[in-house]
N, C-alpha and C. Protein backbone atom coordinates (compact mmCIF):
# COMPACT_ATOMS: atom_id res chain seq x y z
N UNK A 1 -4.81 -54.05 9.53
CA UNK A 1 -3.59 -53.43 9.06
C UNK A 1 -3.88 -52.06 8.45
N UNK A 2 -5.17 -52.07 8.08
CA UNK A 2 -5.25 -50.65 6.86
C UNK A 2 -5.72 -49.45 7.90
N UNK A 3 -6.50 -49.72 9.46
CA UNK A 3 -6.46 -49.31 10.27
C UNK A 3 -5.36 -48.45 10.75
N UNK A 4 -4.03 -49.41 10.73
CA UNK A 4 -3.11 -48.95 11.49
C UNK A 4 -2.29 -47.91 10.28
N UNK A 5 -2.36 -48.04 8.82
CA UNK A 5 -1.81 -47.26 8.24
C UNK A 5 -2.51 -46.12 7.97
N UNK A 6 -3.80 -45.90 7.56
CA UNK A 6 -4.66 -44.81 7.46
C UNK A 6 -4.16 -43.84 9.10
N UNK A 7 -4.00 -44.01 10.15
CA UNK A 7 -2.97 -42.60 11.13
C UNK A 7 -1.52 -42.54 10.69
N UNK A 8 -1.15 -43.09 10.41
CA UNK A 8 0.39 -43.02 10.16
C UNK A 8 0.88 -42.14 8.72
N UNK A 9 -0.54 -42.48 7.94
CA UNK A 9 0.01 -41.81 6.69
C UNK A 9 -0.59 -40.64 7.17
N UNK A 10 -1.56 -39.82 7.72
CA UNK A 10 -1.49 -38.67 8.64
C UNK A 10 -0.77 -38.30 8.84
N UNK A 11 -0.29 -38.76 9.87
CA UNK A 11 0.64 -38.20 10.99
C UNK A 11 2.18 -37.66 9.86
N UNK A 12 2.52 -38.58 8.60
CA UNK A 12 3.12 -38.22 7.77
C UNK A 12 2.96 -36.96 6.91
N UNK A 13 1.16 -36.93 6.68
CA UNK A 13 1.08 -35.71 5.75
C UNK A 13 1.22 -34.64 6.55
N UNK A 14 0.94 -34.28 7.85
CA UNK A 14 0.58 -33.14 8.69
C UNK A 14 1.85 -32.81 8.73
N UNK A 15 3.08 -33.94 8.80
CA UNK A 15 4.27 -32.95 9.34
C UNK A 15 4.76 -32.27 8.23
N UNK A 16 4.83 -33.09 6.64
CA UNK A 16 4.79 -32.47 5.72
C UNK A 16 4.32 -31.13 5.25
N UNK A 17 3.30 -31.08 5.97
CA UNK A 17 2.23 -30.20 5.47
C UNK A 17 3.17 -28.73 6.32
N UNK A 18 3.37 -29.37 7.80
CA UNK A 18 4.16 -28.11 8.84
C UNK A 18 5.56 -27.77 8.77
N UNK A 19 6.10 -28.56 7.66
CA UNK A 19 7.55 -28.13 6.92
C UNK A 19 7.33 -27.04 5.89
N UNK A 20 8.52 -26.51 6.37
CA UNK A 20 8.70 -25.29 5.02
C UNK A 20 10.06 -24.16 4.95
N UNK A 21 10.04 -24.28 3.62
CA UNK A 21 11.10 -23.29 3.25
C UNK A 21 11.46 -21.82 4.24
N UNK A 22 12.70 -21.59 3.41
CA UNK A 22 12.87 -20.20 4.74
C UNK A 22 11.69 -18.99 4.19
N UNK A 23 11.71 -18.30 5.32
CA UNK A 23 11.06 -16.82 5.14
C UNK A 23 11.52 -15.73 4.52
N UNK A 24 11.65 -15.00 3.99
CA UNK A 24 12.43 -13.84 4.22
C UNK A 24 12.55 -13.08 5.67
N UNK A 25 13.92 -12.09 5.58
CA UNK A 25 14.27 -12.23 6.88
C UNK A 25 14.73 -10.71 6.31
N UNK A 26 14.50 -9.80 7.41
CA UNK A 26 14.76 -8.04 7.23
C UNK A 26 15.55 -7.74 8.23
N UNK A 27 16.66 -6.84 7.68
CA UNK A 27 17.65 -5.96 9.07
C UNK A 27 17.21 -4.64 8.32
N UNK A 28 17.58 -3.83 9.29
CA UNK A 28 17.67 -1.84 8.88
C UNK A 28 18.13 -1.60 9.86
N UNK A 29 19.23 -0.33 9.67
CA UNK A 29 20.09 0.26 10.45
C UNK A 29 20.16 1.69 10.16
N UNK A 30 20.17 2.54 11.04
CA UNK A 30 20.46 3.84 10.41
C UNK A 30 21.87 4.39 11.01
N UNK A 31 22.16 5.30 11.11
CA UNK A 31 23.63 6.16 11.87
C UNK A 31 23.31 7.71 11.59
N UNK A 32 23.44 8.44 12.18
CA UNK A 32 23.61 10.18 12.19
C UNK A 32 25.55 10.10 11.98
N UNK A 33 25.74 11.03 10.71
CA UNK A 33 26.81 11.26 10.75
C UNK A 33 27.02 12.91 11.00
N UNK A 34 28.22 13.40 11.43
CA UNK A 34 28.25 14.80 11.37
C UNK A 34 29.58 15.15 10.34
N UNK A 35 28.63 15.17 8.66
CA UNK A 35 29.28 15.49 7.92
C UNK A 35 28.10 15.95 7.03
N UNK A 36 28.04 16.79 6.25
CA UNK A 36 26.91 16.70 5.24
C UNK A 36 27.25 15.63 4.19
N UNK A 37 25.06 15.60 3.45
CA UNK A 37 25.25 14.41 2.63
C UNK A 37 26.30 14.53 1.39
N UNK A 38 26.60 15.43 0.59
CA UNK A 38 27.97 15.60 -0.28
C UNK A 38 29.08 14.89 -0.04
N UNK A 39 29.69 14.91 1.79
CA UNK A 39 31.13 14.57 1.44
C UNK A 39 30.65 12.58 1.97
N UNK A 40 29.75 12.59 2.75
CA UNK A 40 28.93 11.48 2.95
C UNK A 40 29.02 10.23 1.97
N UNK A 41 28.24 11.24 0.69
CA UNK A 41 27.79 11.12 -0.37
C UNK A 41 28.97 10.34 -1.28
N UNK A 42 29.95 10.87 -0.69
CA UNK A 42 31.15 11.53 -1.82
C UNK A 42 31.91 9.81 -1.21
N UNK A 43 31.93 8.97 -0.14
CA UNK A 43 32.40 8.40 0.37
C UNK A 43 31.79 6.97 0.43
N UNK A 44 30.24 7.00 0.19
CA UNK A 44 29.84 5.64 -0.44
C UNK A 44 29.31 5.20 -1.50
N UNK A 45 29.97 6.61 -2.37
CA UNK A 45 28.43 6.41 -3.91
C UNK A 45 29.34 5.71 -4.86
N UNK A 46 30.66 5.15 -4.60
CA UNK A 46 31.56 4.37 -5.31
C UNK A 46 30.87 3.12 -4.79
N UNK A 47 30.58 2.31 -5.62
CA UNK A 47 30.07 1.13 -5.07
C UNK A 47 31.20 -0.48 -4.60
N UNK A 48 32.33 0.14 -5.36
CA UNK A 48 33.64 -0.82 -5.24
C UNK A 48 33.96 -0.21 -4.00
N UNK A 49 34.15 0.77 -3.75
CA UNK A 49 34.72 1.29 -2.50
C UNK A 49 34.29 1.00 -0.75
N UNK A 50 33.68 0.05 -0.73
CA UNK A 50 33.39 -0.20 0.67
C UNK A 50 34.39 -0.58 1.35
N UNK A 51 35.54 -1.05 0.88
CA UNK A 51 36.73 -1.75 1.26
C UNK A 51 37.04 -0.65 1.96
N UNK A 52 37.19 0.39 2.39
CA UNK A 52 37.69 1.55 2.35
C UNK A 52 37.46 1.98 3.90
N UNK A 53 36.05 1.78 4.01
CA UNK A 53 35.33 2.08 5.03
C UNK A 53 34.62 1.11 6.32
N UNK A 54 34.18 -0.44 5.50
CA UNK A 54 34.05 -1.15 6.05
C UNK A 54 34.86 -2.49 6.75
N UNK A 55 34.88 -2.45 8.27
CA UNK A 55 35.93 -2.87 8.83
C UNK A 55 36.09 -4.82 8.73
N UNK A 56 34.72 -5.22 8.21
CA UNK A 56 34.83 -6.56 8.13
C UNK A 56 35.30 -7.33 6.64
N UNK A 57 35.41 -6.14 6.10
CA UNK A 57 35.89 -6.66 4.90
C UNK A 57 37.96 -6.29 4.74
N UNK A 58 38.21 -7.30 4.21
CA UNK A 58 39.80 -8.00 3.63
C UNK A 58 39.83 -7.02 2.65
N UNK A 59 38.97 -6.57 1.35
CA UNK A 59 39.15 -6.41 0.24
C UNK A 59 38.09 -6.56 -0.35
N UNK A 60 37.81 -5.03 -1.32
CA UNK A 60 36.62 -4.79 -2.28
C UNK A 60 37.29 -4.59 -3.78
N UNK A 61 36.45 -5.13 -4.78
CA UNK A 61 37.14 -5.10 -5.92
C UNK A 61 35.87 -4.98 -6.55
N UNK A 62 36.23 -4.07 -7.65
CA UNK A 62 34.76 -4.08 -8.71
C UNK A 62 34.96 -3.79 -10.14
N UNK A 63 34.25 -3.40 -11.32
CA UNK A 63 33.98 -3.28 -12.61
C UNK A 63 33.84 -1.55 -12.25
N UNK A 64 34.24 -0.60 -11.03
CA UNK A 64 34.03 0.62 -11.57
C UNK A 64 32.71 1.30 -11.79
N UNK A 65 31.52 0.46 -12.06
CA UNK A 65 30.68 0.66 -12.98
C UNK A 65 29.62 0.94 -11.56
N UNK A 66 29.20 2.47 -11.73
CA UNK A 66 27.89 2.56 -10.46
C UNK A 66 26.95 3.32 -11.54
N UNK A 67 26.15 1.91 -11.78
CA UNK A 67 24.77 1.63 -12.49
C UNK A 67 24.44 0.16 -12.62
N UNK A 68 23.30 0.20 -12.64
CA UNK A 68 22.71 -1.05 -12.83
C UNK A 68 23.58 -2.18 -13.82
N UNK A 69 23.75 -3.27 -13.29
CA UNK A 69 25.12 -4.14 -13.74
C UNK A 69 26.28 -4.06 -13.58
N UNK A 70 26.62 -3.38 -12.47
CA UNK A 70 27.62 -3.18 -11.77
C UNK A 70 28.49 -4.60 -11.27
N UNK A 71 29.22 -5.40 -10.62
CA UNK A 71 29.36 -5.71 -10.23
C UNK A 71 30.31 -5.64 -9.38
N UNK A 72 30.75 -5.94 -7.95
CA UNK A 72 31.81 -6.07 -6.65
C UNK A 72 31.87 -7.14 -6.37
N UNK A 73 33.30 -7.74 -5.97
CA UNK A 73 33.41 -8.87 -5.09
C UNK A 73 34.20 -8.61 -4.02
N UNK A 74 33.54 -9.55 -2.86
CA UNK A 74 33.76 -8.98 -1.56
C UNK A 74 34.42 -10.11 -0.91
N UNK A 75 35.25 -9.70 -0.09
CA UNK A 75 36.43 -10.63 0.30
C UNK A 75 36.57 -10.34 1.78
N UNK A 76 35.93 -11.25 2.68
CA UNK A 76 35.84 -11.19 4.29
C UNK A 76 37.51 -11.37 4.97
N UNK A 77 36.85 -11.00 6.28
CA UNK A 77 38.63 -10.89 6.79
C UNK A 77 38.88 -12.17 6.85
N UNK A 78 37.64 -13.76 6.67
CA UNK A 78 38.34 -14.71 6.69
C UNK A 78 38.49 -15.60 5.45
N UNK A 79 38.57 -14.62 4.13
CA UNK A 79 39.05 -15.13 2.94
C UNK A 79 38.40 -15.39 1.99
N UNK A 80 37.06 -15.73 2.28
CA UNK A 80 36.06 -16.13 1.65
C UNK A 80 35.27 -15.24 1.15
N UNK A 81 34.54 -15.13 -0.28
CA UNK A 81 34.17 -14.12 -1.16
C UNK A 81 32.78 -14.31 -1.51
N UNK A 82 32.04 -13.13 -1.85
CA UNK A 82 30.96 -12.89 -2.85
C UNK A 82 30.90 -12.17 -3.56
N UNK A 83 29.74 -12.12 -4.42
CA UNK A 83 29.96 -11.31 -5.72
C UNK A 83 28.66 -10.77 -5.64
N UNK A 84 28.45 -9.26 -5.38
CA UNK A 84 27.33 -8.47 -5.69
C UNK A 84 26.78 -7.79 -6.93
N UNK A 85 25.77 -7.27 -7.25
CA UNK A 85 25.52 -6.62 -8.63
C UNK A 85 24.60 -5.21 -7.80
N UNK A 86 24.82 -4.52 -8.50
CA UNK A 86 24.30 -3.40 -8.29
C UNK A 86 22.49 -3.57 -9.39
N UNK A 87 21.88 -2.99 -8.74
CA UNK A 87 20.34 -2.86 -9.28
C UNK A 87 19.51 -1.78 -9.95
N UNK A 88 20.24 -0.65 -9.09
CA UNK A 88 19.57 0.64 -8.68
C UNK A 88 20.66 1.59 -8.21
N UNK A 89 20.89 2.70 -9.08
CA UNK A 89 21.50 3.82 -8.43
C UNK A 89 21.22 4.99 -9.13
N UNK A 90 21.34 5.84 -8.19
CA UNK A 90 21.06 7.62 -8.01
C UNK A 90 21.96 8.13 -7.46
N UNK A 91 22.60 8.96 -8.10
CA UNK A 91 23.44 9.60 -7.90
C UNK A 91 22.61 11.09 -7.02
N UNK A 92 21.58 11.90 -7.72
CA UNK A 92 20.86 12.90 -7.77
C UNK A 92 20.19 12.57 -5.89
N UNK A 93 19.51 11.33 -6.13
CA UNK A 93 19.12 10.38 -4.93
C UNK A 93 19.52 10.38 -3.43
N UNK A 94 21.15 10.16 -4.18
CA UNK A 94 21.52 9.72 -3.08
C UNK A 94 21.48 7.96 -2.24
N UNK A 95 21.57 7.58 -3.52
CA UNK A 95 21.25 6.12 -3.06
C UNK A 95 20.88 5.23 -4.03
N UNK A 96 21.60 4.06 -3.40
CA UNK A 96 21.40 2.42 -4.73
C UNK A 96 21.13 1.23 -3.91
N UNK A 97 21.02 0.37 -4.81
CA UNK A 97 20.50 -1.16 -3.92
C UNK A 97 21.27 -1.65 -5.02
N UNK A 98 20.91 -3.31 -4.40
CA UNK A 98 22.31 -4.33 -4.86
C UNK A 98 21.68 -5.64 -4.11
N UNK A 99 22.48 -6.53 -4.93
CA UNK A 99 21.80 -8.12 -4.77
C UNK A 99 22.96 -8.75 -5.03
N UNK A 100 23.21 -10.17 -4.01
CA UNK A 100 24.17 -11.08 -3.74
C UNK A 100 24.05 -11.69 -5.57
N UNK A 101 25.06 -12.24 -6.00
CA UNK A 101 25.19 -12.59 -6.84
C UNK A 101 25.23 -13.61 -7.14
N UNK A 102 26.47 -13.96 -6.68
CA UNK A 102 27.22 -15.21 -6.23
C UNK A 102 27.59 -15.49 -5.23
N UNK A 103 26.25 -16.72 -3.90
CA UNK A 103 26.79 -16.71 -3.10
C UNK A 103 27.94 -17.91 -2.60
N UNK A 104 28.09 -17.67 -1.02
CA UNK A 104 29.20 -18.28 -0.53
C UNK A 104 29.06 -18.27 1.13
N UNK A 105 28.13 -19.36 1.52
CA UNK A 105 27.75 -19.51 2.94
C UNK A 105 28.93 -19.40 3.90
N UNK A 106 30.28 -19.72 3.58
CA UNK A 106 31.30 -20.02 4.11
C UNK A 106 32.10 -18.31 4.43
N UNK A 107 31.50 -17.46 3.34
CA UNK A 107 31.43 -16.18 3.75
C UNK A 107 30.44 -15.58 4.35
N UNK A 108 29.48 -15.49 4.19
CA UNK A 108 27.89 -14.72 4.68
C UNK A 108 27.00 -15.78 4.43
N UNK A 109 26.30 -16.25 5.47
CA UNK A 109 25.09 -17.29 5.71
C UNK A 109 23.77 -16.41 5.02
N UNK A 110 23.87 -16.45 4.18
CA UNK A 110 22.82 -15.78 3.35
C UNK A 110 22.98 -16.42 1.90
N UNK A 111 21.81 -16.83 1.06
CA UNK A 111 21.73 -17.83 0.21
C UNK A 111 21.28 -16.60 -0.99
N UNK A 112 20.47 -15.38 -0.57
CA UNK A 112 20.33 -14.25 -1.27
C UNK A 112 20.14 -13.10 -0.45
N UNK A 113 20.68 -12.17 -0.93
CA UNK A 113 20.01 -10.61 -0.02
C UNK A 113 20.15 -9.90 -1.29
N UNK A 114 18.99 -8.76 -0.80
CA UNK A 114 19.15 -7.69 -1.47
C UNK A 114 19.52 -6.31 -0.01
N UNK A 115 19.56 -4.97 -0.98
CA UNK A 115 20.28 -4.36 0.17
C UNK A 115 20.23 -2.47 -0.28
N UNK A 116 19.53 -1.83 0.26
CA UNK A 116 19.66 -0.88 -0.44
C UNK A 116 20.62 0.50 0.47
N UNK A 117 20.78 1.59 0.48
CA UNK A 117 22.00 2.40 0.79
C UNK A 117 21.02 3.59 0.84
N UNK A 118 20.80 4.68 1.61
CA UNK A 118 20.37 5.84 0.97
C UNK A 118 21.18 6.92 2.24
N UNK A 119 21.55 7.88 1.51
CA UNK A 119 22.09 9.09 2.48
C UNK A 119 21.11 10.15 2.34
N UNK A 120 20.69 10.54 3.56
CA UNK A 120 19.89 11.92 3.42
C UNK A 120 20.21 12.84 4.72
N UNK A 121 19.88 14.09 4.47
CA UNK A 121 20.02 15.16 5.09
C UNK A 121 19.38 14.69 6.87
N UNK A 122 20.54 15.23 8.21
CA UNK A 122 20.26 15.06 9.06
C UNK A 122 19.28 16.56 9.72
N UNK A 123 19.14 16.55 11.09
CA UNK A 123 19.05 17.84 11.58
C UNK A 123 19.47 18.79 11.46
N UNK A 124 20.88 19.04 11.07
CA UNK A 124 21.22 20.27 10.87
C UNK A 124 22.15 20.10 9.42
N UNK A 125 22.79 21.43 9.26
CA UNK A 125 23.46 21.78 7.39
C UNK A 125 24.63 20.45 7.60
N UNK A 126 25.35 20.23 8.45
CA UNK A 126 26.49 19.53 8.99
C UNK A 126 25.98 17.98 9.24
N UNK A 127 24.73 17.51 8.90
CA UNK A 127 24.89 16.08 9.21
C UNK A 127 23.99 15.90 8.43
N UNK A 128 24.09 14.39 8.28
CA UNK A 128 22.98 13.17 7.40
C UNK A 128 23.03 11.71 8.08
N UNK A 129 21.98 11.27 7.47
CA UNK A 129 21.67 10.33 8.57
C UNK A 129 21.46 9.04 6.99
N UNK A 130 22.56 7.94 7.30
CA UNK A 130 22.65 7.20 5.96
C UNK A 130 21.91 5.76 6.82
N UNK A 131 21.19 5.14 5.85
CA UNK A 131 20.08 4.48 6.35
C UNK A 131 20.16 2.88 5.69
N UNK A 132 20.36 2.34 5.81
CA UNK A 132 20.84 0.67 5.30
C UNK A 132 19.59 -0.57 5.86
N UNK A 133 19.30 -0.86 4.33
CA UNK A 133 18.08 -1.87 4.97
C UNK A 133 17.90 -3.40 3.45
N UNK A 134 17.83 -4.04 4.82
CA UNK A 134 18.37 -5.45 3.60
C UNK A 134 17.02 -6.61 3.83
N UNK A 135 16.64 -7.04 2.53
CA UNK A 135 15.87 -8.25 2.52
C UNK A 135 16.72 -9.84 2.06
N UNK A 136 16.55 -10.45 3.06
CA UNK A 136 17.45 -11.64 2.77
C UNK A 136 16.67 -13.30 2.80
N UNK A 137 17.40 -13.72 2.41
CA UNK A 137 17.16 -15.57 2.52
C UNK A 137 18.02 -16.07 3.91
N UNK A 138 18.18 -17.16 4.74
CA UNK A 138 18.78 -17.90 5.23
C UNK A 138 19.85 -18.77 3.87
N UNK A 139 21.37 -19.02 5.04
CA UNK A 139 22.27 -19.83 4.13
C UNK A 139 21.64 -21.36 3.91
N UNK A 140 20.77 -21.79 4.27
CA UNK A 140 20.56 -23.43 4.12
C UNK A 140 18.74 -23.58 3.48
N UNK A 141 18.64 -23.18 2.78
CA UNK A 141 16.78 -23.15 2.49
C UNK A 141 16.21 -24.19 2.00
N UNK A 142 17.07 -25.41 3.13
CA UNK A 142 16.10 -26.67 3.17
C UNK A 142 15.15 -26.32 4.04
N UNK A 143 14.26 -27.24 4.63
CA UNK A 143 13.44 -27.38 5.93
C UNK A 143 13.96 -27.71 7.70
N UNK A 144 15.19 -28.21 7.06
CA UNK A 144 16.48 -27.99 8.92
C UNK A 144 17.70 -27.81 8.21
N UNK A 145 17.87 -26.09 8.25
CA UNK A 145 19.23 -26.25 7.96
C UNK A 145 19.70 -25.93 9.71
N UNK A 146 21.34 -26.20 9.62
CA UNK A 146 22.65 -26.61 10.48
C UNK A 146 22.03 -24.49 11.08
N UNK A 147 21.95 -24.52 12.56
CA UNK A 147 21.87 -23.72 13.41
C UNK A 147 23.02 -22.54 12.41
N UNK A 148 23.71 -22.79 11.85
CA UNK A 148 25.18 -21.60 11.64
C UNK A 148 24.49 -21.08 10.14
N UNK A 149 23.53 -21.43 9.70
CA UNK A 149 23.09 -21.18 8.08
C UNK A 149 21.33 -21.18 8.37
N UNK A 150 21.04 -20.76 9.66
CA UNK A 150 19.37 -20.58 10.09
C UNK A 150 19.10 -19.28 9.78
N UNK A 151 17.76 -18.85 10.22
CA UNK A 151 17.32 -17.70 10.00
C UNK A 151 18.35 -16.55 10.88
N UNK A 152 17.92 -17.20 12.14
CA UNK A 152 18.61 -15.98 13.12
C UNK A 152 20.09 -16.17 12.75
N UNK A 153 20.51 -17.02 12.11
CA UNK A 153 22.15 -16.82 12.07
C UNK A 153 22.35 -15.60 10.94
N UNK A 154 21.49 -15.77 9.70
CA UNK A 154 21.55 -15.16 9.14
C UNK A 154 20.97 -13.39 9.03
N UNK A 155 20.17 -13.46 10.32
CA UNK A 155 19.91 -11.98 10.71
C UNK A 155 20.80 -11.64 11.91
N UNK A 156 21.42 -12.28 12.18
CA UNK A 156 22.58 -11.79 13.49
C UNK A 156 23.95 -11.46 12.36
N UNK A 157 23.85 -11.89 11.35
CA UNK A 157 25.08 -11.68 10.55
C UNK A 157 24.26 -10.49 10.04
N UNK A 158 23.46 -10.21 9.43
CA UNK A 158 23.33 -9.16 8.26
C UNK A 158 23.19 -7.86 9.10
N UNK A 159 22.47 -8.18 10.45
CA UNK A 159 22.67 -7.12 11.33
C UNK A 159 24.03 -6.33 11.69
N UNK A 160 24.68 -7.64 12.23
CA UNK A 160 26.07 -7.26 12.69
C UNK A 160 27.01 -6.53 11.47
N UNK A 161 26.73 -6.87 10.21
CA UNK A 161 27.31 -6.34 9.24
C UNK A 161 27.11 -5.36 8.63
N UNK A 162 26.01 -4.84 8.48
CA UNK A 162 25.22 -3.07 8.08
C UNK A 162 25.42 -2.70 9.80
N UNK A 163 25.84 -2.80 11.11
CA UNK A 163 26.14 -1.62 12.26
C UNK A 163 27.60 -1.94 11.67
N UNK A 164 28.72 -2.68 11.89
CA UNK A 164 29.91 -2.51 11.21
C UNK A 164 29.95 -1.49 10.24
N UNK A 165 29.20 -2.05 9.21
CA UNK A 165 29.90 -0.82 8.33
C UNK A 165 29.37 0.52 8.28
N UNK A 166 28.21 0.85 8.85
CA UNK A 166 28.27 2.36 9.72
C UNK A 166 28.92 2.68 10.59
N UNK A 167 29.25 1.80 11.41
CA UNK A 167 30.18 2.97 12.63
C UNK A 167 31.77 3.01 11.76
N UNK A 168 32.10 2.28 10.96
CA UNK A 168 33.47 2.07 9.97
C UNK A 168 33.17 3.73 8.93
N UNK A 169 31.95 3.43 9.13
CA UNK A 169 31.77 4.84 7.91
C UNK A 169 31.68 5.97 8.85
N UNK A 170 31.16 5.97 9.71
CA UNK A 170 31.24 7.26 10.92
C UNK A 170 32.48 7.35 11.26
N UNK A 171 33.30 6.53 11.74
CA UNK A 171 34.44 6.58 12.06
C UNK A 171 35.48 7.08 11.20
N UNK A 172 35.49 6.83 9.87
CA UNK A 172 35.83 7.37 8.69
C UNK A 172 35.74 9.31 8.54
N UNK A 173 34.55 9.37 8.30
CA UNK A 173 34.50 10.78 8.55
C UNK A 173 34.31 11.65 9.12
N UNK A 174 34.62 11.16 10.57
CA UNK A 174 34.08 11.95 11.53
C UNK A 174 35.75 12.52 12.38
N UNK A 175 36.26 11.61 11.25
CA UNK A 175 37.86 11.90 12.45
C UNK A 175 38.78 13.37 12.09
């Protein structure tokens, strides 16, 4: 009998051993706008204001406040909300980062992200090229989460959501 349990409790530790938590998971996006960084500038350095520009969002609401402890809550076109904090901002820069707060899988399959923003000068006096790049968790950070809260779900969303809200922001000032 002790035969037959000495492989089994193996075969138990190894899979144990080949389970594991999520990874972190990276998107980056850039866009060329043809506006300089000022009016650029002038159009995402409100940190409540994404509502404005970005097409997947219902509604942005915030504390006003662009500095560290900031907070926004973000309200998808299908109702469901999160709450961001701001980390990091430069005005001088040109750029801030920000971290999920409070999440809400049922809005964004992401359990945490961080996310930073920077606008800088393009090829010529007339453009900048604003650059969006996010470190995230998966929505489920057991060892099997549900395919809709996996890694790739959660980098097909964070992707799809920083090109949204650049071409929403190109589209914005380019018209």
């Amino acid at each position: 009998m002790q035969k037959l349990l000495l492989p089994f409790g193996a075969l138990l530790l190894s899979n144990s051993v080949l389970a594991h938590g999520p990874t972190p998971q990276k998107a980056k996006e850039s866009v060329t706008i043809q506006a300089p960084v000022a009016k650029v500038w002038e159009a995402v350095k409100n940190f409540d204001d994404i509502g404005q520009w970005h097409p997947d969002l219902k509604a942005a609401e915030g504390d006003g406040k662009n500095a560290s402890g900031g907070t926004r809550k973000l309200t998808f076109q299908n109702g469901e909300s999160v709450v961001e904090e701001l980390d990091y901002y430069s005005e001088p820069e040109h750029e801030y980062s920000y971290r999920l707060k409070a999440e809400n899988v049922k809005a964004f399959p992401t359990s945490s992200h961080t996310v930073d923003l920077k606008v800088a000068p393009g090829d010529g006096a007339d453009s900048s090229v604003v650059t969006v790049k996010s470190r995230f968790y998966r929505g489920d950070t057991g060892n099997t989460p549900p395919e809709n809260l996996s890694d790739e779900a959660a980098v097909r969303a964070m992707t799809q959501f920083i090109k949204d809200g650049l071409s929403g922001l190109k589209a914005k000032l380019e018209k």
